[in-house]
Protein backbone atom coordinates (compact mmCIF):
# COMPACT_ATOMS: atom_id res chain seq x y z
CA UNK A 1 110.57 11.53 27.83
CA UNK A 2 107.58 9.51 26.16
CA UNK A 3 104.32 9.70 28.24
CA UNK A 4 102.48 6.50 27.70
CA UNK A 5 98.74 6.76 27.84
CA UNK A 6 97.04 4.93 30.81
CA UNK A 7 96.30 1.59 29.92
CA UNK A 8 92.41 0.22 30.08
CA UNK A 9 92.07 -1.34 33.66
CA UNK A 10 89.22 -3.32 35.59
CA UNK A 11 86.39 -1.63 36.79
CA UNK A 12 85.83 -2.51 40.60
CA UNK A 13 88.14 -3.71 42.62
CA UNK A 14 90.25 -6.12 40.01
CA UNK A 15 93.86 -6.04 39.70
CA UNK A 16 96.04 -5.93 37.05
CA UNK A 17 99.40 -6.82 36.01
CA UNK A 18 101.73 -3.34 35.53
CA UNK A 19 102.99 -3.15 31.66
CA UNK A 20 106.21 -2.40 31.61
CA UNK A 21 107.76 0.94 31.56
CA UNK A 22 108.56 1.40 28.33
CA UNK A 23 107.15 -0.40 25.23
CA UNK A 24 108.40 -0.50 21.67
CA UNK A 25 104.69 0.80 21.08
CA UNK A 26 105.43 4.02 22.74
CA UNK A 27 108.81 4.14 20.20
CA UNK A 28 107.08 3.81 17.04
CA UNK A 29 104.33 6.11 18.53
CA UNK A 30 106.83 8.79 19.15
CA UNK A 31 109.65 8.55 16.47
CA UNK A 32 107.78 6.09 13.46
CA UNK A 33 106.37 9.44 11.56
CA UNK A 34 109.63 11.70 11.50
CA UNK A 35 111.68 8.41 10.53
CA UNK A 36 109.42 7.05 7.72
CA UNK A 37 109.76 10.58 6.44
CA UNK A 38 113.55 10.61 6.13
CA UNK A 39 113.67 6.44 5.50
CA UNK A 40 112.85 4.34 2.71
CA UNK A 41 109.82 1.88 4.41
CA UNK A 42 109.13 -1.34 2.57
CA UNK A 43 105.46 -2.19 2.66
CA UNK A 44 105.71 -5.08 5.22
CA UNK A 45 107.94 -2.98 7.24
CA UNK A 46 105.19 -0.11 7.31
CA UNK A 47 102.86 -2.48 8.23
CA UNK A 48 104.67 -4.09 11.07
CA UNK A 49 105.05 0.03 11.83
CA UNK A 50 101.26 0.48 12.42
CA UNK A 51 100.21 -3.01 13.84
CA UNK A 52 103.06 -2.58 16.90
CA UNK A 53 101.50 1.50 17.16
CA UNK A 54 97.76 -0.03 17.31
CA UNK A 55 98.22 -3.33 19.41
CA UNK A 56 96.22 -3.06 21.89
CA UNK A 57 94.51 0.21 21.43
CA UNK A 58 90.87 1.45 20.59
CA UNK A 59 91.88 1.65 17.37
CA UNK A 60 92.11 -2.26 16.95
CA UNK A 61 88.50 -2.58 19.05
CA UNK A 62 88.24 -4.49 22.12
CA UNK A 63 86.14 -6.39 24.57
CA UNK A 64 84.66 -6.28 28.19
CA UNK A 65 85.32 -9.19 30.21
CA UNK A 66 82.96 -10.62 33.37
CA UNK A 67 84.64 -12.75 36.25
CA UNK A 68 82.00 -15.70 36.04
CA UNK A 69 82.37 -16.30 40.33
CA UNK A 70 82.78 -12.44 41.04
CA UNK A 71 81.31 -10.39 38.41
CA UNK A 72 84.34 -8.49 38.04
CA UNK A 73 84.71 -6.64 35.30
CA UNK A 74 87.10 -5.30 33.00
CA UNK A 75 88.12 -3.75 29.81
CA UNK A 76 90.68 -5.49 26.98
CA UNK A 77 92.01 -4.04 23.60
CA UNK A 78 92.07 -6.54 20.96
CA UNK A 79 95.95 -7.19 19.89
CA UNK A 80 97.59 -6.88 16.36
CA UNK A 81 98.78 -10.46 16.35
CA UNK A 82 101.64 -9.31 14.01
CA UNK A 83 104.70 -11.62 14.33
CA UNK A 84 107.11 -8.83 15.17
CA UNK A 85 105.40 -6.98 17.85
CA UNK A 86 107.14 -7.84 20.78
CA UNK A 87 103.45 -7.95 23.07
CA UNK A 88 101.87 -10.51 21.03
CA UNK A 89 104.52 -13.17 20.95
CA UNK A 90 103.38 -15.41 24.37
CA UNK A 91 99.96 -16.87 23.46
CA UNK A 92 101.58 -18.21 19.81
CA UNK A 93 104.62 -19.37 21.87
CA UNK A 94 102.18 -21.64 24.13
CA UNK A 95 100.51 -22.73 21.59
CA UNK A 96 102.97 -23.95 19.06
CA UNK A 97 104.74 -25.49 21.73
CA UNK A 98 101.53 -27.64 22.71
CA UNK A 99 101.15 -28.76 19.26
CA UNK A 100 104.88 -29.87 18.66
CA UNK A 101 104.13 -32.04 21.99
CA UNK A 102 103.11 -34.65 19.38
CA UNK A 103 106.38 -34.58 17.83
CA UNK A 104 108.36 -35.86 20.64
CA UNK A 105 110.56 -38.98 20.78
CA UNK A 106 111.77 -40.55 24.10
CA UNK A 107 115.35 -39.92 23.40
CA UNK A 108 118.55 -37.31 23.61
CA UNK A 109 118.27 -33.85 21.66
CA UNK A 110 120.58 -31.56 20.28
CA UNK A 111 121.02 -27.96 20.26
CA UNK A 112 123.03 -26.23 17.10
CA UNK A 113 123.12 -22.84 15.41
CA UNK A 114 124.71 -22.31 12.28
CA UNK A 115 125.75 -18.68 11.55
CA UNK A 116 126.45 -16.88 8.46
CA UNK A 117 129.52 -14.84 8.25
CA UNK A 118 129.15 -10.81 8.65
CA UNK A 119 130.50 -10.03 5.49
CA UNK A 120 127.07 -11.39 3.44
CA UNK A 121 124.70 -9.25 5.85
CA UNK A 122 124.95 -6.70 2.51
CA UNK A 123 123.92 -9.53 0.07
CA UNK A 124 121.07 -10.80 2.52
CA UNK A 125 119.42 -7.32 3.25
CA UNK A 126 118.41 -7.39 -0.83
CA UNK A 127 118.05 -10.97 -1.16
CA UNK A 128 115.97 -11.55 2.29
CA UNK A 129 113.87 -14.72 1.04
CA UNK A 130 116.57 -16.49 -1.15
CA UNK A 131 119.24 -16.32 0.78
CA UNK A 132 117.24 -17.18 4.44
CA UNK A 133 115.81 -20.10 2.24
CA UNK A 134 119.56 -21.23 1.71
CA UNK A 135 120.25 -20.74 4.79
CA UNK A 136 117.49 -23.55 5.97
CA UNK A 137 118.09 -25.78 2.86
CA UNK A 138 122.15 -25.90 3.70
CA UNK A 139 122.12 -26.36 7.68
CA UNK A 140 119.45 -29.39 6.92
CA UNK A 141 121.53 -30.22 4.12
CA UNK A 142 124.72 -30.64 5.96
CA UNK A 143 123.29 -32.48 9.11
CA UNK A 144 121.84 -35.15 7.08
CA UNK A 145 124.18 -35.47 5.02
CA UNK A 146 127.16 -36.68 7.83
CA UNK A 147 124.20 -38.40 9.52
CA UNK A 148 123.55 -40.57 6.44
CA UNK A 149 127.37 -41.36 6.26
CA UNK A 150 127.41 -44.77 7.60
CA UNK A 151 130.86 -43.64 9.08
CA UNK A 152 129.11 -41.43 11.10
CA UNK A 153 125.40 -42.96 11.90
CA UNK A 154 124.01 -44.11 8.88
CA UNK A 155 120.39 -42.52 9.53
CA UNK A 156 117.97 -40.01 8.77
CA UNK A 157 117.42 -37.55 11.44
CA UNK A 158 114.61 -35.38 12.38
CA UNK A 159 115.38 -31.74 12.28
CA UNK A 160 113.87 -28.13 13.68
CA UNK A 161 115.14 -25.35 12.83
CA UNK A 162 114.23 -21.50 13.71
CA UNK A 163 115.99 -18.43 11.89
CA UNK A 164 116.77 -15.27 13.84
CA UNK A 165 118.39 -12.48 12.07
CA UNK A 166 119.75 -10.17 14.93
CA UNK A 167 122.14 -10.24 17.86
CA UNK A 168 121.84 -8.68 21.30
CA UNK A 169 122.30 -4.92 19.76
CA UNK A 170 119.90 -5.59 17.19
CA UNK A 171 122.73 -5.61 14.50
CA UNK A 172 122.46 -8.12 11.71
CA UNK A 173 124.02 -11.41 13.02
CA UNK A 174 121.77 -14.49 10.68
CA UNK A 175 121.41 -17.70 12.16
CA UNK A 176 119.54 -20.62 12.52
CA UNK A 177 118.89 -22.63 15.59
CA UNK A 178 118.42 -26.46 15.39
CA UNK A 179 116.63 -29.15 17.20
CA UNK A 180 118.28 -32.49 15.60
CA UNK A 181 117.23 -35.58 17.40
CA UNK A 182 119.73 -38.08 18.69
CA UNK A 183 119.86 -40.52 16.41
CA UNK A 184 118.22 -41.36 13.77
CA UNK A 185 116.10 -44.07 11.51
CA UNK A 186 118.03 -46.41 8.76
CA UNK A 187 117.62 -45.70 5.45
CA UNK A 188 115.72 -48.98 5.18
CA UNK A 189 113.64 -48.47 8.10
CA UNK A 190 114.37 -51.53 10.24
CA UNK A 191 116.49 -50.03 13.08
CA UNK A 192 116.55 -46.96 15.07
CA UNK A 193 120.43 -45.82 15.30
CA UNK A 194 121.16 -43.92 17.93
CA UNK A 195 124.17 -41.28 17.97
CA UNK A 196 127.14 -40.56 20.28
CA UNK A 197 125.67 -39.55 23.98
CA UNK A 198 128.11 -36.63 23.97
CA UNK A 199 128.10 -35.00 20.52
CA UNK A 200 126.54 -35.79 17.11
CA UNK A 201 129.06 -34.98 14.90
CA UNK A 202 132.47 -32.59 15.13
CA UNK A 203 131.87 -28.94 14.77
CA UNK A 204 134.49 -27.71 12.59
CA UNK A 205 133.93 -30.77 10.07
CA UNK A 206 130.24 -29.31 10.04
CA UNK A 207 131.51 -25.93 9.49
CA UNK A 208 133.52 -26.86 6.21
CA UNK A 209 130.57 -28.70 4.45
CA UNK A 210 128.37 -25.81 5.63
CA UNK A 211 130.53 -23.13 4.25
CA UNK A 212 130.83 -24.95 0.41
CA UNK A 213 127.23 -26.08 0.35
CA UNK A 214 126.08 -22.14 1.33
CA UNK A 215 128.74 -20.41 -1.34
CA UNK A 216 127.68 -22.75 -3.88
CA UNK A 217 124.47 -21.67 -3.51
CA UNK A 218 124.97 -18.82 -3.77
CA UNK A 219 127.24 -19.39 -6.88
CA UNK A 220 124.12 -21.19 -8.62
CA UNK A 221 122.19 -18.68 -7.57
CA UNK A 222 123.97 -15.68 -9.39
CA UNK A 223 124.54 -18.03 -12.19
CA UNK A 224 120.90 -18.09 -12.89
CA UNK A 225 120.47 -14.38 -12.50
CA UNK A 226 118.11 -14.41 -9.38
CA UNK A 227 120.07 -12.30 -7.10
CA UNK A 228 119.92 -8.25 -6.78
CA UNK A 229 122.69 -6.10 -5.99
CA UNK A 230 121.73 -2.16 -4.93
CA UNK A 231 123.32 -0.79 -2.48
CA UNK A 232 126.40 -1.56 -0.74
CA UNK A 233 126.39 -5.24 -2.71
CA UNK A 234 126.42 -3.10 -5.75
CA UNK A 235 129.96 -3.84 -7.39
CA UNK A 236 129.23 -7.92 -6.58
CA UNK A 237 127.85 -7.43 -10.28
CA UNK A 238 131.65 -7.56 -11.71
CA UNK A 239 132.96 -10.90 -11.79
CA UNK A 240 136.31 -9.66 -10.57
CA UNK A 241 134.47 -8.14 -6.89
CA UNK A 242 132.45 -11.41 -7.06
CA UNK A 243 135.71 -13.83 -7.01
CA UNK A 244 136.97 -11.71 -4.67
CA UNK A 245 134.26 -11.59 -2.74
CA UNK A 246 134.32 -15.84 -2.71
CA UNK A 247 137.73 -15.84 -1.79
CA UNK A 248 136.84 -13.71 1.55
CA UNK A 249 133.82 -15.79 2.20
CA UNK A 250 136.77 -19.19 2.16
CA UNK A 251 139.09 -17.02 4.18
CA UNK A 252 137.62 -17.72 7.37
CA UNK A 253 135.81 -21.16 8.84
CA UNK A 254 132.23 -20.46 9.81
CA UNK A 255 130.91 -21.07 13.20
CA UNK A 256 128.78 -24.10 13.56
CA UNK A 257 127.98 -24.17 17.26
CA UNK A 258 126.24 -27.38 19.14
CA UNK A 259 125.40 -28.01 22.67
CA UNK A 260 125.13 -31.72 24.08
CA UNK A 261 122.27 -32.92 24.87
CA UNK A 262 120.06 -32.14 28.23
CA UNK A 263 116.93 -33.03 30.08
CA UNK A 264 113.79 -35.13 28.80
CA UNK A 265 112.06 -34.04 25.76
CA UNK A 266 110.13 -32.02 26.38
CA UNK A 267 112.41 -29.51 28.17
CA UNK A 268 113.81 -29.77 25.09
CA UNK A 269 110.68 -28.35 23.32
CA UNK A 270 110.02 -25.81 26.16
CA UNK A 271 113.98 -24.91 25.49
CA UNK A 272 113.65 -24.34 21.65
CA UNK A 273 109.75 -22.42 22.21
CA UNK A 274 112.17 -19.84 23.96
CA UNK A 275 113.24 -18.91 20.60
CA UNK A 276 110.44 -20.04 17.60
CA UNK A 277 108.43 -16.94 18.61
CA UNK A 278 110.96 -14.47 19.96
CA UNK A 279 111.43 -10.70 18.65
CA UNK A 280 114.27 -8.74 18.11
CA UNK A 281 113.52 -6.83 21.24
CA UNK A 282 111.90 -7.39 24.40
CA UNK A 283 109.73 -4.71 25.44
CA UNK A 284 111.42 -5.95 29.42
CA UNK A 285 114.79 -5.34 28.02
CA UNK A 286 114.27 -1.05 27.79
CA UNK A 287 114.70 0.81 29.89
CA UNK A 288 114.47 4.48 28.99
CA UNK A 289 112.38 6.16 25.74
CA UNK A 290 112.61 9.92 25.35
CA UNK A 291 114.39 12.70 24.55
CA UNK A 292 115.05 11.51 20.97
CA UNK A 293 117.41 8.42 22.67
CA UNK A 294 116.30 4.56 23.52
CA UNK A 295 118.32 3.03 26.21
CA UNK A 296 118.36 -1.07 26.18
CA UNK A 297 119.72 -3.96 28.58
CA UNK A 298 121.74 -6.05 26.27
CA UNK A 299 124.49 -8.96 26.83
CA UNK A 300 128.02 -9.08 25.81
CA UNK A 301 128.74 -12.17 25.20
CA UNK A 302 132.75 -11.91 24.70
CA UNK A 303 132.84 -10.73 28.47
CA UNK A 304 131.22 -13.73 30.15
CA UNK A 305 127.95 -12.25 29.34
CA UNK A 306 127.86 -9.91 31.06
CA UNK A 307 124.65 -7.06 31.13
CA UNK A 308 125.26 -3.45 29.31
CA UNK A 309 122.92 -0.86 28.76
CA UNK A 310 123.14 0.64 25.26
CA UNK A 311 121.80 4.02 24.13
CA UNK A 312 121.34 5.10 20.24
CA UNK A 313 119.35 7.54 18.60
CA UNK A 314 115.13 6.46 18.31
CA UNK A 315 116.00 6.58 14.45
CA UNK A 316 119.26 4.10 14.69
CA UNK A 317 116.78 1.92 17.17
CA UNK A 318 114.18 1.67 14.37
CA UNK A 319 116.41 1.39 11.62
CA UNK A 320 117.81 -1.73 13.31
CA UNK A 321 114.78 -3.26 14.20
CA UNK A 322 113.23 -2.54 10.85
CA UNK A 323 116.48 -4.97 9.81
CA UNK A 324 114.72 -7.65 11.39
CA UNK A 325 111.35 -7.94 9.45
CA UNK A 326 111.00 -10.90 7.47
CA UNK A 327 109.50 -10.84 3.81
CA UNK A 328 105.85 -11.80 4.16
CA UNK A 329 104.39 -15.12 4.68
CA UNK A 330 108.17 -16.16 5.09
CA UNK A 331 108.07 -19.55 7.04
CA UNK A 332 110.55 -18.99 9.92
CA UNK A 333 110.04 -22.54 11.63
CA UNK A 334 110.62 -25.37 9.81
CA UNK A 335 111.40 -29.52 9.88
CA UNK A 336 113.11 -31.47 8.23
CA UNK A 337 113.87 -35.04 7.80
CA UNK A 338 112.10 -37.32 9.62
CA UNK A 339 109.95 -34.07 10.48
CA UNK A 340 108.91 -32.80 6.93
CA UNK A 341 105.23 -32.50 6.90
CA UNK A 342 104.80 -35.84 3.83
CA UNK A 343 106.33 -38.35 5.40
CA UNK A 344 105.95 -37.58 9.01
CA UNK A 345 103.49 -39.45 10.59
CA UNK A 346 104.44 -42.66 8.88
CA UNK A 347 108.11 -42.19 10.12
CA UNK A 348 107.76 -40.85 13.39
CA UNK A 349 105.09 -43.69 14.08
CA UNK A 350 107.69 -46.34 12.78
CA UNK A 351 110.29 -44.72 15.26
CA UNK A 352 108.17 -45.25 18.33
CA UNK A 353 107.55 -48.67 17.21
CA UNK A 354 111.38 -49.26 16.90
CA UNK A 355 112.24 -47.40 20.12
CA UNK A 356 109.53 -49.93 21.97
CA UNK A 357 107.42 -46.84 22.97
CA UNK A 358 104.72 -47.77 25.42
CA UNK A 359 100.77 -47.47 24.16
CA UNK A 360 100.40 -45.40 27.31
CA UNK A 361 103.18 -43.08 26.00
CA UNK A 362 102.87 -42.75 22.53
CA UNK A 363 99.31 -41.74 23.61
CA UNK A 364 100.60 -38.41 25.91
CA UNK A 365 103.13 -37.69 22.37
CA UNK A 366 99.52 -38.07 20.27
CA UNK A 367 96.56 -35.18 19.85
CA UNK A 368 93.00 -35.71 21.81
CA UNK A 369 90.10 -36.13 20.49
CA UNK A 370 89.25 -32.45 20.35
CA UNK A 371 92.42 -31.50 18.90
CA UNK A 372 94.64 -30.61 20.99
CA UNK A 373 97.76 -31.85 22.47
CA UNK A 374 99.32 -32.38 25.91
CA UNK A 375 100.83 -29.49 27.11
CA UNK A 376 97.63 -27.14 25.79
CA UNK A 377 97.19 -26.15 29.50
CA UNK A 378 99.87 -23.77 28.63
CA UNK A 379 96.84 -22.29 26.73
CA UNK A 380 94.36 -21.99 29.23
CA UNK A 381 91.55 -19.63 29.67
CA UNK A 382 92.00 -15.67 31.03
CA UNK A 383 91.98 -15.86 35.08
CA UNK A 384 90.12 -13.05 36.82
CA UNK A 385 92.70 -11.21 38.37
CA UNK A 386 90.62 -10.51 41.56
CA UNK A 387 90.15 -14.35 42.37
CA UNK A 388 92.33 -15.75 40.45
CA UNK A 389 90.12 -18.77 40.08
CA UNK A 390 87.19 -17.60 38.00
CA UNK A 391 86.96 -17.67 34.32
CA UNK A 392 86.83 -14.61 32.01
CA UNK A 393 83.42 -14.23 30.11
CA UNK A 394 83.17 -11.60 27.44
CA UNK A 395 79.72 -10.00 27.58
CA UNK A 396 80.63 -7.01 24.89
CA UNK A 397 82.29 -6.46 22.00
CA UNK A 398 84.45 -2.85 20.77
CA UNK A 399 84.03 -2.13 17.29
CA UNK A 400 87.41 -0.68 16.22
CA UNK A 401 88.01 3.09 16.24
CA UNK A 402 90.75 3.56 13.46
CA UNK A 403 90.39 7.52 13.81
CA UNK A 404 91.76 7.21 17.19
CA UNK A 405 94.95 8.02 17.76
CA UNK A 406 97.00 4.85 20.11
């Protein structure tokens, strides 16, 4: 069984929360040398390797903190800050969610994922950034283009959409999840045109246009000689296994899931922060780490949900999660429509006006003077643990000790 080292705690009488019992620190600690010897490691996914083994260690450096009211102290290892470790997700989650406060409209949401079948998990794993970039470009795609069918609303919508890669066992499973407003603004940009209050548009219709737009991308995309095919895509290279291969991808419809809408906006926003900054594994989902095995909470979904616990070898754990690693620099939150970074403060300020949104309202959606939004609470300054009242001051600074081992 893993022994995790004692983590730094206040001097004096302070408090502090308990970590959980078992981190995917103390994994990659334990198991990430004998499996990089036996695996191939991309460089991002060695990386991600040695951030999640020094987060929060010496060997990143550190700080000692002073309760202001108190004069409590304590001690704090600085964090990697690496997008896949599953410690350092919460402070990006509050704050990305304070800055999107600004993006808000007063009116209905909806919640869709649009999934990619299974059977192109082979293609992806060697064509990560293309064929996550198709992904994005094909859900937008297909959302605007039935919501600028005047059969259907006649609009430009604003979109938001998140990828995640992996399902509850950490197996590949590549979706996207989507925040399309509920209704959207005429192509002329007189009138604000709201959508149906129970659904945007039918499902299985999405599905189809989905499906074509994504396999002829992917179509163009071997056409101009941009894809790679190693491994078990190999024999995609003949044009006989690649027909084929279209032909299964048509077999089946593709699931295009959507939720109606709920609550104001922005439980909406607090809904969708739930998943912009989530990992492929919460360190509160283990629940055993040793004896070469990792034991995990995870949800079936086909049996009303209900809670497992899955074992697999530490290797099969970190091969899987390794899956999960995104290229670098890959953008994995995105907008669209009346969201895309050129045009959106001109047309989100034209939708308030249209939607008759209050000065006193538009002026909560907008950014203070200092720069930040409402909502930034969610970002507020380190408590003392003692008093729970008294601000954190740092009065020293760790240089890092990369010799140490975590």
């Amino acid at each position: 069984m893993v022994r995790r080292s004692s983590p730094p705690i206040a001097t004096g009488t302070a408090a502090h929360q308990s970590p959980p019992p078992f981190e995917g620190a103390d994994i990659v600690r334990e198991y990430g040398v004998a499996f990089r010897a036996t695996h191939r490691v991309s460089q991002e996914q060695a990386r991600v390797l040695r951030a999640i083994a020094q987060c929060r260690t010496a060997a990143l450096g550190g700080h000692v903190e002073v309760c202001e009211k108190w004069g409590t102290e304590r001690l704090g290892y600085d964090s990697c800050r690496n997008r896949h470790c599953p410690k350092c997700q919460g402070s990006a989650r509050a704050k990305w969610l304070a800055a999107e406060q600004a993006l808000l409209l007063p009116i209905p949401y909806f919640h869709g994922v649009f999934t990619l079948p299974h059977r192109l998990n082979p293609l992806i794993r060697v064509n990560q950034r293309l064929l996550y970039d198709l992904l994005f470009q094909t859900a937008a795609q297909t959302l605007q283009a039935f919501a600028r069918d005047p059969e259907h609303l006649g609009a430009e919508l604003g979109i938001t959409a998140v990828l995640h890669t992996w399902g509850q066992t950490l197996t590949e499973h590549v979706h996207v999840h989507c925040i399309v407003t509920g209704g959207g603004l005429s192509p002329d940009g007189t009138q604000w045109r709201a959508g149906r209050r129970r659904f945007l548009f039918a499902v299985q219709a999405l599905g189809h246009v989905f499906r074509g737009k994504y396999v002829a991308g992917l179509e163009r995309l071997r056409t101009q000689h941009r894809l790679t095919f190693t491994g078990e895509s190999a024999l995609l290279t003949e044009d006989t296994a690649w027909t084929a291969f279209r032909h299964h991808l048509y077999a089946n419809p593709w699931l295009v899931y959507a939720k109606p809408p709920w609550g104001s906006p922005t439980q909406v926003l607090k809904y969708l922060s739930r998943y912009t900054h989530r990992v492929a594994i919460a360190n509160s989902r283990l629940v055993f780490v040793g004896n070469g095995v990792v034991r995990f909470r995870s949800k079936d979904y086909a049996a009303e949900s209900t809670t497992k616990v899955m074992e697999l070898r530490a290797e099969e754990f970190l091969r899987r999660f390794l899956l999960h690693v995104v290229p670098p620099h890959f953008v994995r939150i995105r907008h669209f429509g009346l969201l895309a970074n050129r045009t959106r403060q001109e047309k989100l300020a034209r939708c308030r006006q249209l939607l008759a949104v209050t000065a006193a309202a538009a002026t909560a959606l907008l950014p203070t003077q200092n720069g930040e939004t409402p909502g930034a609470a969610e970002v507020a300054p380190v408590r003392c643990p003692t008093c729970g009242g008294g601000p954190m001051r740092r009065i020293a600074v760790l240089a890092p000790q990369p010799g140490i081992p975590p």
